[in-house]
N, C-alpha and C. Protein backbone atom coordinates (compact mmCIF):
# COMPACT_ATOMS: atom_id res chain seq x y z
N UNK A 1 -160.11 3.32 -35.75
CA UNK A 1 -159.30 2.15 -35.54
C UNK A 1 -159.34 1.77 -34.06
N UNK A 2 -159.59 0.71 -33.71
CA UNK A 2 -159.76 0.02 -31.92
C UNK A 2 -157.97 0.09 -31.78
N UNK A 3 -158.13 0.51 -30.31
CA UNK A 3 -157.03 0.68 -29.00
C UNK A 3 -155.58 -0.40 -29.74
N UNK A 4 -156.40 -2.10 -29.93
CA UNK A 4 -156.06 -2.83 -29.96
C UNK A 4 -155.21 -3.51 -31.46
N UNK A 5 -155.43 -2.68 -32.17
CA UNK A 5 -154.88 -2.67 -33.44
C UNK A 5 -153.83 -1.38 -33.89
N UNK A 6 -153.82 -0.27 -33.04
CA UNK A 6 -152.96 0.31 -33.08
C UNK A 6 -151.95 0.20 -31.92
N UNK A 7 -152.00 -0.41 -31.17
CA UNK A 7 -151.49 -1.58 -29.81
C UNK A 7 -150.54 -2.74 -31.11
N UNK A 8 -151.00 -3.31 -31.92
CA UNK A 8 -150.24 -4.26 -32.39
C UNK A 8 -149.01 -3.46 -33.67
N UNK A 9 -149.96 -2.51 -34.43
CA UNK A 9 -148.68 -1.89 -35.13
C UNK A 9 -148.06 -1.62 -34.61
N UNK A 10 -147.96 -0.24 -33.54
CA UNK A 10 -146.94 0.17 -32.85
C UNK A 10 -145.70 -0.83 -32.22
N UNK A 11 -146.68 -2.29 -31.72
CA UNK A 11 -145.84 -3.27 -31.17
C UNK A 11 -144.08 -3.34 -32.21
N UNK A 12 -145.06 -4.02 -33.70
CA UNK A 12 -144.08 -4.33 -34.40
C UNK A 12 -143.43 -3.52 -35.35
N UNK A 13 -143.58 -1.80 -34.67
CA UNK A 13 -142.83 -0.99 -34.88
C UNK A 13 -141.71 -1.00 -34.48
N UNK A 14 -141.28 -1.12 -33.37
CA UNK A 14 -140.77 -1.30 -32.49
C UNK A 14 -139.59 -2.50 -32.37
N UNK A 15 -138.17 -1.81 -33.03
CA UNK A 15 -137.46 -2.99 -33.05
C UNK A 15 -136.96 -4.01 -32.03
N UNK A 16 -136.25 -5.30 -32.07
CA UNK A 16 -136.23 -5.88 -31.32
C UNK A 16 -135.09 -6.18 -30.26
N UNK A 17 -133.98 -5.31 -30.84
CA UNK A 17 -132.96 -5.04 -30.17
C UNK A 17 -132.30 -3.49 -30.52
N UNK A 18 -132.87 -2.68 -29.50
CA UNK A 18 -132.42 -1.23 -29.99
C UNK A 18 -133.91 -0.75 -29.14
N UNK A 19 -133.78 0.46 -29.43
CA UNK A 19 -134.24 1.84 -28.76
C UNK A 19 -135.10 2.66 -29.57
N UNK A 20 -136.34 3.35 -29.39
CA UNK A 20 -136.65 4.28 -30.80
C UNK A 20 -137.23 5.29 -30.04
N UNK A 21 -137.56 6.71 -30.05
CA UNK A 21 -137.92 7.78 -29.54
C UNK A 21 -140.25 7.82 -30.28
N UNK A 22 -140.49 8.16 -29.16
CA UNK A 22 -141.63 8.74 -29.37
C UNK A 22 -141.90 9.52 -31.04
N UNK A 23 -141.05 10.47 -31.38
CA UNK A 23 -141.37 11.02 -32.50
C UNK A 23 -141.02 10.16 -33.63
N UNK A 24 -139.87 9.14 -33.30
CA UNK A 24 -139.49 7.94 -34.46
C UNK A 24 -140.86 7.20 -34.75
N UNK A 25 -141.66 7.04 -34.11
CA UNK A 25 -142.52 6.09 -33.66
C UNK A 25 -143.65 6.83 -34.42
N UNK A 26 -144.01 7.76 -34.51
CA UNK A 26 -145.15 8.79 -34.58
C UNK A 26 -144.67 8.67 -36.13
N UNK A 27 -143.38 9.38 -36.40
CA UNK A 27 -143.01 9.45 -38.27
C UNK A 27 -143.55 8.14 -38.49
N UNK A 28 -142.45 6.61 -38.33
CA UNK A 28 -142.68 5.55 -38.84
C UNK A 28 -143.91 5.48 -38.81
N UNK A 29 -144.90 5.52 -37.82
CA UNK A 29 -146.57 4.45 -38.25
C UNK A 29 -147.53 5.44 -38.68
N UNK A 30 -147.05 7.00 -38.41
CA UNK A 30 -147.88 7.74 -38.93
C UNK A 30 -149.62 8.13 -37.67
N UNK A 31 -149.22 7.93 -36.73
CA UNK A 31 -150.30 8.05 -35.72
C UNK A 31 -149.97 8.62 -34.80
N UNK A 32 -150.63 9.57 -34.52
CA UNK A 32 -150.67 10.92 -33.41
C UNK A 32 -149.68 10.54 -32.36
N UNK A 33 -149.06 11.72 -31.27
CA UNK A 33 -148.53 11.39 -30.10
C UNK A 33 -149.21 10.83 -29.46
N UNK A 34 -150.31 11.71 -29.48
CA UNK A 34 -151.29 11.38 -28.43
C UNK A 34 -151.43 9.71 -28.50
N UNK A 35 -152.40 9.29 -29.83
CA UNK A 35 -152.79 7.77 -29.77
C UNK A 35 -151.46 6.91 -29.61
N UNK A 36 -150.51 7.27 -29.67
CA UNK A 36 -149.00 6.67 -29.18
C UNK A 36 -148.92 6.26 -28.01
N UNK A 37 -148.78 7.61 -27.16
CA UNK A 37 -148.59 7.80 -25.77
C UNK A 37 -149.48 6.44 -25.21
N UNK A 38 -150.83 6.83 -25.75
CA UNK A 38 -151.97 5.28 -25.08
C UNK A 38 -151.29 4.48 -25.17
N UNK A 39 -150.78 4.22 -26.26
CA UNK A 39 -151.06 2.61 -26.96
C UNK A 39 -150.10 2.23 -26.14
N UNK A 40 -148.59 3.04 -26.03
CA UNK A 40 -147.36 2.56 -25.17
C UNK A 40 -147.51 2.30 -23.74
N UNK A 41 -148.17 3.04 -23.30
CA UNK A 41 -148.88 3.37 -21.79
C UNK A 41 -149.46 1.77 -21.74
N UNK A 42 -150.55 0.59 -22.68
CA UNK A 42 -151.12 -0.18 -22.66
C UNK A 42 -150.36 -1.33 -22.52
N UNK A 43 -149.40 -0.74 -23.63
CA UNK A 43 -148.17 -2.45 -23.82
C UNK A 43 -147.38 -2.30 -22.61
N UNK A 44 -146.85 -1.17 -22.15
CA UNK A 44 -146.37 -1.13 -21.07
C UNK A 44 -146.84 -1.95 -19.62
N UNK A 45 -148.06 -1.70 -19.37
CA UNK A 45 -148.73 -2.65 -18.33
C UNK A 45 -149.12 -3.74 -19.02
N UNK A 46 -149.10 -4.30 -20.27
CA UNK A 46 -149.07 -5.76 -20.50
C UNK A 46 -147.46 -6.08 -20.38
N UNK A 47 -146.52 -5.61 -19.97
CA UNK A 47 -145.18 -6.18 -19.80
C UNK A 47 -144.66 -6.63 -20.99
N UNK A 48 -144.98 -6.15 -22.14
CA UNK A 48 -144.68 -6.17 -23.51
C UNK A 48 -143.13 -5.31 -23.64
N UNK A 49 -143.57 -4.11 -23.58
CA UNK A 49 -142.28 -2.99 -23.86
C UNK A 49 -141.62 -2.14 -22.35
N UNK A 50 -140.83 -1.53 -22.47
CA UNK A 50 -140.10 -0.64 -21.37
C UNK A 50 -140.57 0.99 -22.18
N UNK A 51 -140.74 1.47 -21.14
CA UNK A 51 -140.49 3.34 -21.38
C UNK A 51 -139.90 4.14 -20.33
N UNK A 52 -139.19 4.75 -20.94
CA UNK A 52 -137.77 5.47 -20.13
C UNK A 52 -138.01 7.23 -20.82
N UNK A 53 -138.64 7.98 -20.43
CA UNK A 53 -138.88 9.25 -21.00
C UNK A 53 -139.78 8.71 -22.21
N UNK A 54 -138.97 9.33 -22.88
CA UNK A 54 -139.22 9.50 -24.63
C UNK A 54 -138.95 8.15 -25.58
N UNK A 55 -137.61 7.56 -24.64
CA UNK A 55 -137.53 6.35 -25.73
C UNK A 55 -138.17 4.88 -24.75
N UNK A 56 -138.22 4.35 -26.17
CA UNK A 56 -139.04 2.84 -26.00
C UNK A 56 -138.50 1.79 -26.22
N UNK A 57 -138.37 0.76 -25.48
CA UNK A 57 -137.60 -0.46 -26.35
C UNK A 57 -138.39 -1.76 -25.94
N UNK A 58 -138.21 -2.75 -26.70
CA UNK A 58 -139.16 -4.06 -26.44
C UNK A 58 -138.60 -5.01 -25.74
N UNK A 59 -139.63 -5.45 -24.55
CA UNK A 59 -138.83 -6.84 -24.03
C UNK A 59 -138.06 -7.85 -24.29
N UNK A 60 -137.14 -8.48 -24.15
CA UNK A 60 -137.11 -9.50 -24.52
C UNK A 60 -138.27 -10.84 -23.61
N UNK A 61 -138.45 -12.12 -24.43
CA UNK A 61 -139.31 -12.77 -24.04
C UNK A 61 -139.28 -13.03 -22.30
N UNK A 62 -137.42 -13.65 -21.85
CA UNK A 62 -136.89 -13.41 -20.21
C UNK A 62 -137.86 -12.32 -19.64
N UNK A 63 -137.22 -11.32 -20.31
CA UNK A 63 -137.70 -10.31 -19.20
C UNK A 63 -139.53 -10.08 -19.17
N UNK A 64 -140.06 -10.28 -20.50
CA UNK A 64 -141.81 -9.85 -20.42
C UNK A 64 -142.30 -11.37 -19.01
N UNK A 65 -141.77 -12.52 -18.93
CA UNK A 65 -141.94 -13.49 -18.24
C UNK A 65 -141.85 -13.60 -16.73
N UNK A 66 -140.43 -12.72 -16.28
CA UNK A 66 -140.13 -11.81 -14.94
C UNK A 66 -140.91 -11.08 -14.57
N UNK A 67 -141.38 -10.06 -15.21
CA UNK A 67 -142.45 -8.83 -15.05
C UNK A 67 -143.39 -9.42 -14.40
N UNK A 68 -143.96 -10.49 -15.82
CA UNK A 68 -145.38 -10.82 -15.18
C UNK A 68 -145.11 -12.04 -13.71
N UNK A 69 -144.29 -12.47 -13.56
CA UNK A 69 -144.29 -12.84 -12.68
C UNK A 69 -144.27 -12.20 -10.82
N UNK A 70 -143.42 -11.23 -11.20
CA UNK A 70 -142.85 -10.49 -9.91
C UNK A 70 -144.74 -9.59 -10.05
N UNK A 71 -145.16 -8.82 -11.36
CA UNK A 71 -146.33 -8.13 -10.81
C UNK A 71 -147.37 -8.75 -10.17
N UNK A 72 -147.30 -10.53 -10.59
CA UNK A 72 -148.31 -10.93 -10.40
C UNK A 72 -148.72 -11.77 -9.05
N UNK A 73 -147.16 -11.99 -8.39
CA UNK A 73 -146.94 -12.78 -7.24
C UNK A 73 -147.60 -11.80 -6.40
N UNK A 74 -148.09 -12.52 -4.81
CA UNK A 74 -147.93 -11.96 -3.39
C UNK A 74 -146.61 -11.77 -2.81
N UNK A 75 -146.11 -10.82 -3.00
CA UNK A 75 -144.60 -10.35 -2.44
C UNK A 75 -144.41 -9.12 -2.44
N UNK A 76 -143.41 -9.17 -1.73
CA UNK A 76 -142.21 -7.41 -1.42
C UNK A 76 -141.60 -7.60 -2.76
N UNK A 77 -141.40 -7.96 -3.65
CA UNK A 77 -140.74 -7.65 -4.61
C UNK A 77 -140.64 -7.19 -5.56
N UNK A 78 -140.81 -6.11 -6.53
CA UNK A 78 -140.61 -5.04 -7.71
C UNK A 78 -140.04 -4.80 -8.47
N UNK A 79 -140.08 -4.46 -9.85
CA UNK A 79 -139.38 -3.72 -10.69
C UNK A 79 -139.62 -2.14 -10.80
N UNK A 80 -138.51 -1.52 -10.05
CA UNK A 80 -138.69 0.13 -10.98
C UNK A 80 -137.80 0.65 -11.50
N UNK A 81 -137.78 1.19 -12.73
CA UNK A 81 -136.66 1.19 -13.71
C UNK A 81 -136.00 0.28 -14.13
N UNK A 82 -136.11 -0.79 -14.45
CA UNK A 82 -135.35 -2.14 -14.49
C UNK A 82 -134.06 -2.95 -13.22
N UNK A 83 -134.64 -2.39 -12.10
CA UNK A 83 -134.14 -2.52 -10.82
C UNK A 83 -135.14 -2.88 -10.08
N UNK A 84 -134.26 -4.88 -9.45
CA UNK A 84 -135.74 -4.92 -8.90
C UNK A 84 -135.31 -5.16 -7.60
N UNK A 85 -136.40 -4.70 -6.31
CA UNK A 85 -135.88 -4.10 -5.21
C UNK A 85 -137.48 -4.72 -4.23
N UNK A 86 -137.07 -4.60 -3.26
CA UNK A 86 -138.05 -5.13 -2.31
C UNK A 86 -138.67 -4.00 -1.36
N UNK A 87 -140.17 -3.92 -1.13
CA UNK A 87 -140.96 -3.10 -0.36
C UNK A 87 -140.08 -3.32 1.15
N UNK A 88 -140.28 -2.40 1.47
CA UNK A 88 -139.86 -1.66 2.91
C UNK A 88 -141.04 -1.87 4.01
């Protein structure tokens, strides 16, 4: 199965208001930690989802729009941990 199709299940695994743990994620779609870990790791730098340890939760549209904006500008400005803070 391509990167990119287990990139989209996992997506709409993933409810839309709420929280789900790595192993929730693994039971529900039935696909390794491992190919998990990627796939989240992927949506994550598309500014799709958040990961906080173990659990995962999905952007809302605001916030995937912020992300890409603040990653994509020339600026001091950042998100880490959902705190966004300016280079030193």
């Amino acid at each position: 199965m391509r990167n990119e199709d287990i990139d989209w299940a996992l997506f709409h695994c993933i409810p839309e208001c709420g929280n789900m743990t790595v192993a929730e994620l693994a039971e529900r779609s039935l696909f390794s930690v491992e190919e998990i870990k990627a796939s989240l790791a992927r949506l994550e730098k598309a500014c799709l989802i958040h990961v906080a340890g173990d659990t995962v939760c999905a952007l809302s549209l605001n916030d995937m729009f912020i992300l890409n904006e603040i990653k994509n500008a020339p600026s001091d400005i950042y998100i880490e941990n959902g705190v966004i803070k300016v280079r030193k």
